[in-house]
N, C-alpha and C. Protein backbone atom coordinates (compact mmCIF):
# COMPACT_ATOMS: atom_id res chain seq x y z
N UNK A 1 72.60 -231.40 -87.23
CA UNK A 1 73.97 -231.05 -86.97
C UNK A 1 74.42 -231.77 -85.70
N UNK A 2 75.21 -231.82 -85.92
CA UNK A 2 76.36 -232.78 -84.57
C UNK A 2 77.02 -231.53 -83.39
N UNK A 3 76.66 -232.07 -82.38
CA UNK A 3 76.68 -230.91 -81.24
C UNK A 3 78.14 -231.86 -80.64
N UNK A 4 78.18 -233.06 -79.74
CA UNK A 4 78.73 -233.75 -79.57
C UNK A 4 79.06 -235.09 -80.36
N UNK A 5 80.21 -235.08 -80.86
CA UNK A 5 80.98 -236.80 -81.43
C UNK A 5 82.17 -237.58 -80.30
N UNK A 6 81.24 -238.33 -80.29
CA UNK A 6 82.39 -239.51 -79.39
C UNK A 6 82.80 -240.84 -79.55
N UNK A 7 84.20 -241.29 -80.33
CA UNK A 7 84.64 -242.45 -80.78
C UNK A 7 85.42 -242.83 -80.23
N UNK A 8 85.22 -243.89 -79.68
CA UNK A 8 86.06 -245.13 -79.10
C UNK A 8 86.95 -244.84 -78.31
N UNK A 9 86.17 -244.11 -77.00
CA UNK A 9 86.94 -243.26 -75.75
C UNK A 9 87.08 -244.40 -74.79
N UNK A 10 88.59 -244.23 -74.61
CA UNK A 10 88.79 -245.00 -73.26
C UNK A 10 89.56 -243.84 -72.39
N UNK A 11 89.44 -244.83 -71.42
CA UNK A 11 90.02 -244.07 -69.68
C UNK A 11 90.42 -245.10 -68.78
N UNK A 12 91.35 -245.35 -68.51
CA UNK A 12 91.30 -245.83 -67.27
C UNK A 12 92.30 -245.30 -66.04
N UNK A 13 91.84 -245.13 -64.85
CA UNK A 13 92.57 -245.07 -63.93
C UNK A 13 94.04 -246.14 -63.26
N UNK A 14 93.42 -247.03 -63.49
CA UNK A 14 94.25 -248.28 -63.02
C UNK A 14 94.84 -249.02 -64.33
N UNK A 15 95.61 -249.21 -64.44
CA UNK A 15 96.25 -250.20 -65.38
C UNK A 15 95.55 -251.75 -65.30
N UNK A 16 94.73 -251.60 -66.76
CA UNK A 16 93.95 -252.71 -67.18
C UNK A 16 92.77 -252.69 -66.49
N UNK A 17 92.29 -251.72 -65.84
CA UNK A 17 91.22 -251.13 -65.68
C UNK A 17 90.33 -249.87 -66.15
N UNK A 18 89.87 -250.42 -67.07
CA UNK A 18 89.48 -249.20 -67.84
C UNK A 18 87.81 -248.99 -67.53
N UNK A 19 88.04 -247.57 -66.68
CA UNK A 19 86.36 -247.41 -66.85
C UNK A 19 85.46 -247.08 -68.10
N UNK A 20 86.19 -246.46 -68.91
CA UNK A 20 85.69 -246.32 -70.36
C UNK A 20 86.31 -247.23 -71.07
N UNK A 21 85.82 -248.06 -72.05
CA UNK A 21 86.95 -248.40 -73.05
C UNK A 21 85.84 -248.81 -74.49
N UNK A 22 86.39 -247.73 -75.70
CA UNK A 22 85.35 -247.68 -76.83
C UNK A 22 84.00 -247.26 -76.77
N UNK A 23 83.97 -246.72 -76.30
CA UNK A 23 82.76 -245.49 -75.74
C UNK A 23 82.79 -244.73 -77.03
N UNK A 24 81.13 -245.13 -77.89
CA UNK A 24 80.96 -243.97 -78.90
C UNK A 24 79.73 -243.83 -79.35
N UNK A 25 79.79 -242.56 -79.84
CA UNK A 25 78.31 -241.58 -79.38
C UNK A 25 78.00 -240.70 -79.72
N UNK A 26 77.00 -240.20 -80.31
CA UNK A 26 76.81 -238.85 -80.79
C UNK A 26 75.93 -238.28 -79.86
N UNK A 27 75.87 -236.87 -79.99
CA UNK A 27 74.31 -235.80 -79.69
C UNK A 27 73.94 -234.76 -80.93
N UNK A 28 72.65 -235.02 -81.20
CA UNK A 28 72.64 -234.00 -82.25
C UNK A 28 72.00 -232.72 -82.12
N UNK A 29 72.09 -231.82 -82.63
CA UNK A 29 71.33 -230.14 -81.82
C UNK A 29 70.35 -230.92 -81.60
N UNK A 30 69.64 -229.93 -80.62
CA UNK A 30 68.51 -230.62 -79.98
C UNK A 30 67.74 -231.70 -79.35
N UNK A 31 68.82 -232.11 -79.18
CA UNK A 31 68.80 -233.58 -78.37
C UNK A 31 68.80 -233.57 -76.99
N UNK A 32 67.83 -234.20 -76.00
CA UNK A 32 68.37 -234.15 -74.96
C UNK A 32 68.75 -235.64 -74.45
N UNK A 33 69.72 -235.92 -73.94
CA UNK A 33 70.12 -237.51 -73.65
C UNK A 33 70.12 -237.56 -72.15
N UNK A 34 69.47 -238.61 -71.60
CA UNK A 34 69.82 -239.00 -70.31
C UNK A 34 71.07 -240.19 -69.91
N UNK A 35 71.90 -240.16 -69.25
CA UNK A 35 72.98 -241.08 -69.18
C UNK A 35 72.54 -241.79 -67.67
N UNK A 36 72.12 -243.20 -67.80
CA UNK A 36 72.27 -243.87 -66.54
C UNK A 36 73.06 -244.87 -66.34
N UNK A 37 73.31 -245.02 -65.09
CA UNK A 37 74.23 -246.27 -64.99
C UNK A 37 74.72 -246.63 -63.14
N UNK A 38 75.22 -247.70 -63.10
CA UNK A 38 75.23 -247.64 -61.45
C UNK A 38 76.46 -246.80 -60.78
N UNK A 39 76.73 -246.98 -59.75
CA UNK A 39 77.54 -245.76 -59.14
C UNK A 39 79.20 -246.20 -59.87
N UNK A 40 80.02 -245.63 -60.25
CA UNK A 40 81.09 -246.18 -60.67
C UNK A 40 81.61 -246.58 -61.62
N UNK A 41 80.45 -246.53 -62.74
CA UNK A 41 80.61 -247.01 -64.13
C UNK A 41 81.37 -246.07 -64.87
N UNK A 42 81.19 -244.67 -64.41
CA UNK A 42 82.04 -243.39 -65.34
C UNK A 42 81.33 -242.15 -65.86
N UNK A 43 80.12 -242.45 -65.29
CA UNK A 43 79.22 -241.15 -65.85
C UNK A 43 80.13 -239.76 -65.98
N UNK A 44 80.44 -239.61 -64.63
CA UNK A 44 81.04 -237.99 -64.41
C UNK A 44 82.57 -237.83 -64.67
N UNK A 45 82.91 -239.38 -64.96
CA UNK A 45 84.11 -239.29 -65.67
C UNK A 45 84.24 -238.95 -67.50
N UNK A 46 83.16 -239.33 -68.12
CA UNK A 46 82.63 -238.59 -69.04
C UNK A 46 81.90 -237.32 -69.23
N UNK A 47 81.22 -237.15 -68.77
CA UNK A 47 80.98 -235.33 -68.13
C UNK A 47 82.34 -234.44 -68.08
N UNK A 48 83.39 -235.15 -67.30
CA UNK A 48 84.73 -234.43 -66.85
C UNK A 48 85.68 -234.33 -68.00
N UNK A 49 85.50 -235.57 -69.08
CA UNK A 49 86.20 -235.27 -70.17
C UNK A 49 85.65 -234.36 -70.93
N UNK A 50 84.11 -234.17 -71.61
CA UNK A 50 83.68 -233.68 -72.01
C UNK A 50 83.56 -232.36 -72.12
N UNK A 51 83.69 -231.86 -70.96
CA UNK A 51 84.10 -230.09 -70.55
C UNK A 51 85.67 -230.16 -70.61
N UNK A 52 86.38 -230.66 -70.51
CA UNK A 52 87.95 -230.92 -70.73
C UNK A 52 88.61 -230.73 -69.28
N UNK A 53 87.92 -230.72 -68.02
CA UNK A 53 88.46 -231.07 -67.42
C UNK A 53 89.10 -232.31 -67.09
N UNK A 54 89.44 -233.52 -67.77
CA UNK A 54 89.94 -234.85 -67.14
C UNK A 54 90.43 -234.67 -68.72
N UNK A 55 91.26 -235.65 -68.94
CA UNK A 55 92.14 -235.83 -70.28
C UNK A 55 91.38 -237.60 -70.26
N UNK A 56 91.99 -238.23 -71.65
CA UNK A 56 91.12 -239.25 -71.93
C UNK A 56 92.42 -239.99 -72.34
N UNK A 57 92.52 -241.37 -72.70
CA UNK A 57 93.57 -242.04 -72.76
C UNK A 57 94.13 -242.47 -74.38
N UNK A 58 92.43 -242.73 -74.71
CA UNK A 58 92.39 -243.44 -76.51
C UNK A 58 91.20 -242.32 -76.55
N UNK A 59 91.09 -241.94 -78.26
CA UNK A 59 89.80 -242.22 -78.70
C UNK A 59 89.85 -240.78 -78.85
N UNK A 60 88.60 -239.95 -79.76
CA UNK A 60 88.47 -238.84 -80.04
C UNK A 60 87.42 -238.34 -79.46
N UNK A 61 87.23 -236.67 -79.11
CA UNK A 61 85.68 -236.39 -78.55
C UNK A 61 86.04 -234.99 -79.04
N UNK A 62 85.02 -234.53 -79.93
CA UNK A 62 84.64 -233.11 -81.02
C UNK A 62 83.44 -232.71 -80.49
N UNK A 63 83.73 -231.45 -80.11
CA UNK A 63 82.31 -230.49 -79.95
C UNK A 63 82.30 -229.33 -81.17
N UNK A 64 81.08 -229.18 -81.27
CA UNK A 64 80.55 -228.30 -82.58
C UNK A 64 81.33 -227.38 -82.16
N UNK A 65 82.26 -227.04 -83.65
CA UNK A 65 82.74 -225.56 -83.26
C UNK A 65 81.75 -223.99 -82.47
N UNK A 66 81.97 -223.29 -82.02
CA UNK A 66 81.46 -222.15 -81.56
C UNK A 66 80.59 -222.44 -80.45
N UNK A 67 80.44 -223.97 -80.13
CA UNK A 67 79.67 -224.42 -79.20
C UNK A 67 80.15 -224.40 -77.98
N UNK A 68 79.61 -223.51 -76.65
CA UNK A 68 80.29 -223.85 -75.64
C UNK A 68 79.13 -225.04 -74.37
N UNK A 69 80.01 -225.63 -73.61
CA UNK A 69 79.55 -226.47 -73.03
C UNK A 69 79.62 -226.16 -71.49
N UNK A 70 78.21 -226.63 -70.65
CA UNK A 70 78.52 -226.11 -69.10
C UNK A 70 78.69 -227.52 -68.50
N UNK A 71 78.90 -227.24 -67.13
CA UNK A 71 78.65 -229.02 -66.58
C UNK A 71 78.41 -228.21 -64.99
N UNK A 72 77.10 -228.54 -64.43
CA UNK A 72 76.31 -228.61 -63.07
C UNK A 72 77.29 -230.09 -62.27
N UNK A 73 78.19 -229.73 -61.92
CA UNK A 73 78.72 -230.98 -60.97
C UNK A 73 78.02 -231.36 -59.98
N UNK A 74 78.13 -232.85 -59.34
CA UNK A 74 77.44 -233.08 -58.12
C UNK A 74 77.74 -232.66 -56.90
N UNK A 75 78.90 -231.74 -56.92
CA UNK A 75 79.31 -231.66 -55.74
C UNK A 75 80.32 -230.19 -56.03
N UNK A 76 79.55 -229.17 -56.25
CA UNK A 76 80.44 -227.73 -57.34
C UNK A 76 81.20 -227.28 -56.06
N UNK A 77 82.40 -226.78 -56.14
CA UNK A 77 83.75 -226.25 -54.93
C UNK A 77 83.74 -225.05 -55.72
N UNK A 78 83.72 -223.92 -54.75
CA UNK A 78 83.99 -222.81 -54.76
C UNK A 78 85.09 -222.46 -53.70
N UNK A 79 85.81 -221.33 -53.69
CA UNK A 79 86.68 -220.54 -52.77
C UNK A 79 85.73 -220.31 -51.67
N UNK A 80 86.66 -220.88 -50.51
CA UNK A 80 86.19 -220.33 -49.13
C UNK A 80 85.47 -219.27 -49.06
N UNK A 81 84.14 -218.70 -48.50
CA UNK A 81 83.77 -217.70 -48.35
C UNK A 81 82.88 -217.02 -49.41
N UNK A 82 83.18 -217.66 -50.92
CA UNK A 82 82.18 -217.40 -52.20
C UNK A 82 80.72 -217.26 -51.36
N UNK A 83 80.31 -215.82 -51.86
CA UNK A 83 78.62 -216.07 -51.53
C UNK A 83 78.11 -216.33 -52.76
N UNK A 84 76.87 -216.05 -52.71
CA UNK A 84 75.86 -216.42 -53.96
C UNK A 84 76.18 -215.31 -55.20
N UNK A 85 76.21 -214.36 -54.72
CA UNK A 85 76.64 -213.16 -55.91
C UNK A 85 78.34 -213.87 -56.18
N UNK A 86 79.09 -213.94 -55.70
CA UNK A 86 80.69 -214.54 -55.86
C UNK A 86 80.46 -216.00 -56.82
N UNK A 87 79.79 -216.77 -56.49
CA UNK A 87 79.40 -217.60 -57.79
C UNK A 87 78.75 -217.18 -58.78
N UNK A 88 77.58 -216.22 -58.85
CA UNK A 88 77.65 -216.04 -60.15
C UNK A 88 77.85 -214.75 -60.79
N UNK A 89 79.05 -214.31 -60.35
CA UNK A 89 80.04 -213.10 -60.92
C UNK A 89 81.25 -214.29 -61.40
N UNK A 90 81.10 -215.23 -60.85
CA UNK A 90 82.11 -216.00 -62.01
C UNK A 90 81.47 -216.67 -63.59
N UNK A 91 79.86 -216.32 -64.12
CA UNK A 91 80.01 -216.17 -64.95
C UNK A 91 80.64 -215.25 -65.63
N UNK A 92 80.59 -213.85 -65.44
CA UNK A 92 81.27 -212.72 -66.46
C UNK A 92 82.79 -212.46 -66.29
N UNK A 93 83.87 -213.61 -66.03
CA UNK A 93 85.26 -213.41 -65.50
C UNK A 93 85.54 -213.30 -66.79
N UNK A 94 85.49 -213.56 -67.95
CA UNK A 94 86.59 -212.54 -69.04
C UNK A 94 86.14 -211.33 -69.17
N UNK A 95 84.74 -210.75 -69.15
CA UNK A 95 84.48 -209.52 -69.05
C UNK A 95 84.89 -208.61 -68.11
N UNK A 96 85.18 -209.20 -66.84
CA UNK A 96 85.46 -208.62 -65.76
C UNK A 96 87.68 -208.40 -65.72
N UNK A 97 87.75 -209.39 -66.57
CA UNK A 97 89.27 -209.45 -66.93
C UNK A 97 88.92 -207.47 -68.03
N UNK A 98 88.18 -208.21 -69.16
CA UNK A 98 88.81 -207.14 -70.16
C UNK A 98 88.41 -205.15 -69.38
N UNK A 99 87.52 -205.61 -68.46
CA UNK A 99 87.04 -204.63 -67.57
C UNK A 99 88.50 -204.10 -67.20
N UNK A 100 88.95 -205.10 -66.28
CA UNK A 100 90.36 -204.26 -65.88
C UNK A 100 91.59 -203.86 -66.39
N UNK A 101 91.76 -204.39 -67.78
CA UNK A 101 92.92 -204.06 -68.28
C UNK A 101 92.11 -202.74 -69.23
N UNK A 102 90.74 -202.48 -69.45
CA UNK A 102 90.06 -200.94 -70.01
C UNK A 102 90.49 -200.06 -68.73
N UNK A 103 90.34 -200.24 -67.74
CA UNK A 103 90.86 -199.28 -66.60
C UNK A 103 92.36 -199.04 -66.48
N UNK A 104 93.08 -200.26 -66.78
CA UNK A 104 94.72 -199.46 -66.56
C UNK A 104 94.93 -199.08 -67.76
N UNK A 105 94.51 -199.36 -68.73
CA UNK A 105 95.00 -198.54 -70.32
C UNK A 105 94.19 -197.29 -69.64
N UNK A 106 93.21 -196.62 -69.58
CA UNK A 106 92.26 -195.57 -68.91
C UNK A 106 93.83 -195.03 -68.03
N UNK A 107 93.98 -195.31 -67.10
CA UNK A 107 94.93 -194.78 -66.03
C UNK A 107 95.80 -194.54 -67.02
N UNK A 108 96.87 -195.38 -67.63
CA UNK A 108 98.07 -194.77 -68.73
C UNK A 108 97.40 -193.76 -69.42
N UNK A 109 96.25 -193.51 -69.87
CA UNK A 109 96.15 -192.40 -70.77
C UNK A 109 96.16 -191.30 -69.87
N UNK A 110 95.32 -191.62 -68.78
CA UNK A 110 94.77 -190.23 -68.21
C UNK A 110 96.35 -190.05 -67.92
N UNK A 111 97.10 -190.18 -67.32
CA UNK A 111 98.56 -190.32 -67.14
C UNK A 111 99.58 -189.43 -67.94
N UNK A 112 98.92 -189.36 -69.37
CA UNK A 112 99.60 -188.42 -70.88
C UNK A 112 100.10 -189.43 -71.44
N UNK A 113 99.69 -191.03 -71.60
CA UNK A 113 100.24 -192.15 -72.48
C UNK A 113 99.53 -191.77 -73.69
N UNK A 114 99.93 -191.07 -74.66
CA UNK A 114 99.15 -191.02 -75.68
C UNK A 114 99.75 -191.81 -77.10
N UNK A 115 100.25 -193.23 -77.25
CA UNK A 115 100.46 -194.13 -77.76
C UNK A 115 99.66 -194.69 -78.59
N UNK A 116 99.61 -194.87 -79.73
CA UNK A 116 98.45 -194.91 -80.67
C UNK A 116 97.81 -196.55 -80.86
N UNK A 117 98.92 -196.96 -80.38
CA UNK A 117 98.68 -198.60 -79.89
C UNK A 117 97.78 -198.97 -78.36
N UNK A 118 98.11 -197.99 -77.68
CA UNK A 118 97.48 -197.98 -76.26
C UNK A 118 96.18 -197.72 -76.41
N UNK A 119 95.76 -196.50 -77.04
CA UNK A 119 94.47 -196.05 -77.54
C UNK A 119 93.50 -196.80 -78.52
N UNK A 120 94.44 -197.74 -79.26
CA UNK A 120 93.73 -198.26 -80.51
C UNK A 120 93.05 -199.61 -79.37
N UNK A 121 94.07 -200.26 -78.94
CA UNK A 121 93.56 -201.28 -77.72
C UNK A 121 92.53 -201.28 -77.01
N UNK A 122 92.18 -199.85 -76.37
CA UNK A 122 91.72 -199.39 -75.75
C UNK A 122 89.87 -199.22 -76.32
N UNK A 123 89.93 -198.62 -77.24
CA UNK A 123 89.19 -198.38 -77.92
C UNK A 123 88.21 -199.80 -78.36
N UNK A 124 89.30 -201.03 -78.69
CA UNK A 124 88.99 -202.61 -79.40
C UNK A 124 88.15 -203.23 -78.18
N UNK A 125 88.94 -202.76 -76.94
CA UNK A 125 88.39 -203.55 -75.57
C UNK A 125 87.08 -202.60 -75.61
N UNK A 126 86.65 -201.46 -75.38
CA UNK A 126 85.63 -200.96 -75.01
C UNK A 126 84.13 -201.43 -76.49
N UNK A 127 84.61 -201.56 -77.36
CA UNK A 127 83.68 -202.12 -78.21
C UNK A 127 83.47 -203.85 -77.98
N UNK A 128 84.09 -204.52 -77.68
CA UNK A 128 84.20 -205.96 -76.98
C UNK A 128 83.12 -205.82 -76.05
N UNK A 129 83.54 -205.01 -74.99
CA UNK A 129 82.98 -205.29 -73.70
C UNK A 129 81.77 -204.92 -73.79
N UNK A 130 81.68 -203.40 -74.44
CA UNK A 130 79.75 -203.16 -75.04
C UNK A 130 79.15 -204.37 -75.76
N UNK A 131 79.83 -205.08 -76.84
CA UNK A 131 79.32 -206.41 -77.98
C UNK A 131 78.67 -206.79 -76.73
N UNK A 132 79.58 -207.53 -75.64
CA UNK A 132 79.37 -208.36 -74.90
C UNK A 132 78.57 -208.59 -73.62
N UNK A 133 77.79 -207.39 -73.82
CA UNK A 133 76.98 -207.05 -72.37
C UNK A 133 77.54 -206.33 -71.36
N UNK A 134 79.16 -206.30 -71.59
CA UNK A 134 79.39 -205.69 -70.15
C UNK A 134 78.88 -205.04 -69.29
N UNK A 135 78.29 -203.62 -70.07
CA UNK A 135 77.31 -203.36 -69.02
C UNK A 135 75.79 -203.49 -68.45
N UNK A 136 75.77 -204.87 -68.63
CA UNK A 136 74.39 -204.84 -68.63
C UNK A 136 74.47 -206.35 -67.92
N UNK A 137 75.78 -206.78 -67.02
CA UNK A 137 75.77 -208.04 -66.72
C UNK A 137 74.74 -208.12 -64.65
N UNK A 138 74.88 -206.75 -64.44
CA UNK A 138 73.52 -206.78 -63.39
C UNK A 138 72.40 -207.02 -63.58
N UNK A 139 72.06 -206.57 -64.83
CA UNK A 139 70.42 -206.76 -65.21
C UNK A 139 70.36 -208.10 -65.47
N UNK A 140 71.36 -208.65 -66.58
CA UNK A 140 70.97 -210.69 -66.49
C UNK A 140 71.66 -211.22 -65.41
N UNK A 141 71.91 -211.01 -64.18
CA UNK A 141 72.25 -211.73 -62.80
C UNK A 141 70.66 -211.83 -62.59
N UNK A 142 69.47 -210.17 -62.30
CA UNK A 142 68.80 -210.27 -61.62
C UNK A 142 67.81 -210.75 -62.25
N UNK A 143 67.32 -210.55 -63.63
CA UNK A 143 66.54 -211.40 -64.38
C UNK A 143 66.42 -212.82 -64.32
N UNK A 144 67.83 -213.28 -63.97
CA UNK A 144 67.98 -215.20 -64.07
C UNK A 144 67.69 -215.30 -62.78
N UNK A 145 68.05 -214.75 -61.65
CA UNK A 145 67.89 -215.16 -60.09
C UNK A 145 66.07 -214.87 -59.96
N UNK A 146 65.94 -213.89 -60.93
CA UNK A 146 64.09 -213.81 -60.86
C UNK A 146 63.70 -215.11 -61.03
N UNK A 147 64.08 -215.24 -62.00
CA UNK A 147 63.57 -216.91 -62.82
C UNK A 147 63.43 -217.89 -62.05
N UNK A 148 64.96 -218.06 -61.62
CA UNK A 148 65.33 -219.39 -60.85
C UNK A 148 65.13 -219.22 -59.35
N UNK A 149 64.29 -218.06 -58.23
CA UNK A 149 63.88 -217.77 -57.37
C UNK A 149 64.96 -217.88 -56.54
N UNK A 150 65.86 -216.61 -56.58
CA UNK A 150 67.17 -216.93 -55.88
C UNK A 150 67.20 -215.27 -55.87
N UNK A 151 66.35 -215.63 -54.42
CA UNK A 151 66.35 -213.44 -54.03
C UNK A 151 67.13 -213.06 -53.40
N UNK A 152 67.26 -211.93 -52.76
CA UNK A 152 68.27 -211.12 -52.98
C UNK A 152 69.19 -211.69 -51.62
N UNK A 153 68.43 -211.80 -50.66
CA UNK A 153 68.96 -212.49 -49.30
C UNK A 153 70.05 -213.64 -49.41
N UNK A 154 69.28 -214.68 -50.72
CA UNK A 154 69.96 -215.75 -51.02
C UNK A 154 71.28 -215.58 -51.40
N UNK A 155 71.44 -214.23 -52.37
CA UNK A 155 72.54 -214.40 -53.01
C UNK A 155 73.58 -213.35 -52.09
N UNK A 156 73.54 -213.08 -51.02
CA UNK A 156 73.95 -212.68 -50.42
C UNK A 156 75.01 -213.66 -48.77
N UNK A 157 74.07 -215.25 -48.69
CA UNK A 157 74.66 -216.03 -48.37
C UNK A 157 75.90 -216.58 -48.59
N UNK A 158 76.69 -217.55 -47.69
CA UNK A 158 77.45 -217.84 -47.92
C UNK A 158 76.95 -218.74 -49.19
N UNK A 159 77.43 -219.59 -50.27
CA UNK A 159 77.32 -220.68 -50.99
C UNK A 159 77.66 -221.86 -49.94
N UNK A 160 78.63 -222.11 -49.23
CA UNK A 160 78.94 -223.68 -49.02
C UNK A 160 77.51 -223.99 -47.69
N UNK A 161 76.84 -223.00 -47.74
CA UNK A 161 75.91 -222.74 -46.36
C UNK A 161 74.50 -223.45 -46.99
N UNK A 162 74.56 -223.20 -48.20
CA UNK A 162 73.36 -223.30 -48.83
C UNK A 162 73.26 -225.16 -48.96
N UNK A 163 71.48 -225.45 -49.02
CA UNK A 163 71.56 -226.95 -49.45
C UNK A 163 71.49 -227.11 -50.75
N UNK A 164 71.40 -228.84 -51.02
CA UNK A 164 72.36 -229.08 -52.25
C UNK A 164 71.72 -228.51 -53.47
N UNK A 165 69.79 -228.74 -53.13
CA UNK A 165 69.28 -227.97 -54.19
C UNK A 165 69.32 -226.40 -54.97
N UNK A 166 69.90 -226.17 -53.60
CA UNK A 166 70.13 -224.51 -53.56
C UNK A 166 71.06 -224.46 -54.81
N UNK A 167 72.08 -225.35 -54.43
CA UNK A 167 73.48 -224.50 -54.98
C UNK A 167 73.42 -225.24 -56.40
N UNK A 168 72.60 -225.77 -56.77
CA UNK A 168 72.52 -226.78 -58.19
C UNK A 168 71.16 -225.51 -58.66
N UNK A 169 71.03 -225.22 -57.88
CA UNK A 169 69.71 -223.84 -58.63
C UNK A 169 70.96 -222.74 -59.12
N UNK A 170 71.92 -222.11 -57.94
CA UNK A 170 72.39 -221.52 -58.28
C UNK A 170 73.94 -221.49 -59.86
N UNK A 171 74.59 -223.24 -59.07
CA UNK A 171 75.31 -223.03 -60.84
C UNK A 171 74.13 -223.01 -62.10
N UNK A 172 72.92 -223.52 -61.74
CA UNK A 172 72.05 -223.61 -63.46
C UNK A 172 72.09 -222.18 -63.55
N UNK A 173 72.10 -220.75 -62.76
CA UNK A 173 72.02 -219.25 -62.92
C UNK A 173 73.43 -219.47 -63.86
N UNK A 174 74.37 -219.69 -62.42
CA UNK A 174 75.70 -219.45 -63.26
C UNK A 174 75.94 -219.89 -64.79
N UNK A 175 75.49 -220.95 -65.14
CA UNK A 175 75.41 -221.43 -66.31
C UNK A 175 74.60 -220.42 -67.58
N UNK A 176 73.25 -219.83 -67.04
CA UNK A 176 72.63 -219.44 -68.18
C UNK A 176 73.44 -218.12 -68.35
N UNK A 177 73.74 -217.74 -67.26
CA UNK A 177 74.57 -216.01 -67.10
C UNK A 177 75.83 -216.32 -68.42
N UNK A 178 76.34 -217.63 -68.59
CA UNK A 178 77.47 -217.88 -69.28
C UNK A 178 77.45 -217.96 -70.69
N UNK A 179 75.56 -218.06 -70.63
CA UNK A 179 74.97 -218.02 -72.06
C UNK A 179 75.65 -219.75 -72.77
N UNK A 180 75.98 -220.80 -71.87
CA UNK A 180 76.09 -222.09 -72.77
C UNK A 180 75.08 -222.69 -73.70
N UNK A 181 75.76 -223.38 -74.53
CA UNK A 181 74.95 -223.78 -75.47
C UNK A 181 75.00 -225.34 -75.32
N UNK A 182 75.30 -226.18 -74.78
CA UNK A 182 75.15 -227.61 -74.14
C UNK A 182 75.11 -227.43 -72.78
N UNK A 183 74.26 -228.05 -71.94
CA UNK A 183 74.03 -228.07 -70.59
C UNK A 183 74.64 -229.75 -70.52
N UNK A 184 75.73 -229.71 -69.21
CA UNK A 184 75.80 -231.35 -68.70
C UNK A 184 75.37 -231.04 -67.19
N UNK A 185 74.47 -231.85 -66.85
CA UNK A 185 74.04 -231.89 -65.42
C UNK A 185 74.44 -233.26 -64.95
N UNK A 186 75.24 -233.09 -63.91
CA UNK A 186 75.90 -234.67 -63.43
C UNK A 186 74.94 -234.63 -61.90
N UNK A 187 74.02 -235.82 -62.18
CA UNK A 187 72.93 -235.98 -60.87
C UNK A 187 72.02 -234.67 -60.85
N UNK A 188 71.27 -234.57 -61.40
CA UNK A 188 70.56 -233.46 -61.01
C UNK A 188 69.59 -233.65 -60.06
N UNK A 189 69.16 -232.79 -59.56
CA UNK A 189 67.86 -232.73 -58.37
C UNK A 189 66.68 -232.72 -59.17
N UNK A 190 65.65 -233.65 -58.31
CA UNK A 190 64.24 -233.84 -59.28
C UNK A 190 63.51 -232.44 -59.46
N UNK A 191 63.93 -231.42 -58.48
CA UNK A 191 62.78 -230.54 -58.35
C UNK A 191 63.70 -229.37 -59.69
N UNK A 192 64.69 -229.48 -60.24
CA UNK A 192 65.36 -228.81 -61.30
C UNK A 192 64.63 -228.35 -62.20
């Protein structure tokens, strides 16, 4: 099966400078591919399309339906002040979304909203959020930080404090917490 398809992708920044141009490529489940090339050629500008952060100019790029994709950047930006738990509590941000709109439907009811639409909602989100681990997203933080040796002190640091291996240990947490099913690592560290 075809995980990634990529035909005849171009990009360029500059007019008539194209760092991509006809770039095509497959990955098939279970594949792992290494991408080399010298500094500038476009690696992480393909990485960046690939997760859909960067838009592409020509050309098509299909990921397996239901497939989601992570990307370990070389250089990951977080919000001022993110510690280690603050990065990876941004794996569970739709859970933590459907978390809070189960609490203000909760408040309207307790309230006497007894709306059969409010309740039925209510009810849809709390079976979601059980499907989905919600409550059980402490136990796989501390299981993966077991793994990936990122104790308790650590995750209690600032992130931008940490070195580079650190914080490329810590998005691979963030990543598995997200449960992806393609890993892109742009530069990884040897000791990974």
């Amino acid at each position: 099966m075809i995980d990634i398809s990529v035909s005849n992708l171009v990009k360029e920044f500059e007019v008539g400078n194209k760092i991509l141009n006809g770039l095509t490529f497959q990955v098939d489940t279970g594949e792992r591919v290494g991408l080399l090339g010298p500094n500038g050629c476009g690696k992480t500008t393909l990485l960046r399309i690939l997760t859909g952060v960067m838009d592409y100019d020509e050309g098509d790029v299909v990921l397996a339906p239901g497939k989601r994709l992570g990307l370990i950047s070389q250089i990951p930006v977080y919000p001022a002040g993110y510690t280690v738990e603050d990065v990876l509590a941004t794996a569970f941000e739709p859970l933590h979304r459907m978390e809070g709109e189960m609490t203000q439907l909760a408040i309207e009811m307790a309230q006497g909203n007894t709306d059969p639409a409010v309740m039925s909602r209510y009810d849809k989100l709390t079976a979601a959020f059980e499907a989905a681990g919600g409550y059980d997203t402490q136990t796989k933080t501390n299981k993966v930080c077991n793994g990936l040796s990122i104790p308790q002190a650590m995750q209690e640091q600032l992130f931008d404090k940490l070195s580079g291996g650190e914080k490329t240990r810590v998005n691979l947490a963030r990543l598995i917490l997200e449960d992806t099913d393609i890993l892109l690592l742009d530069e990884p560290t040897n000791h990974l």
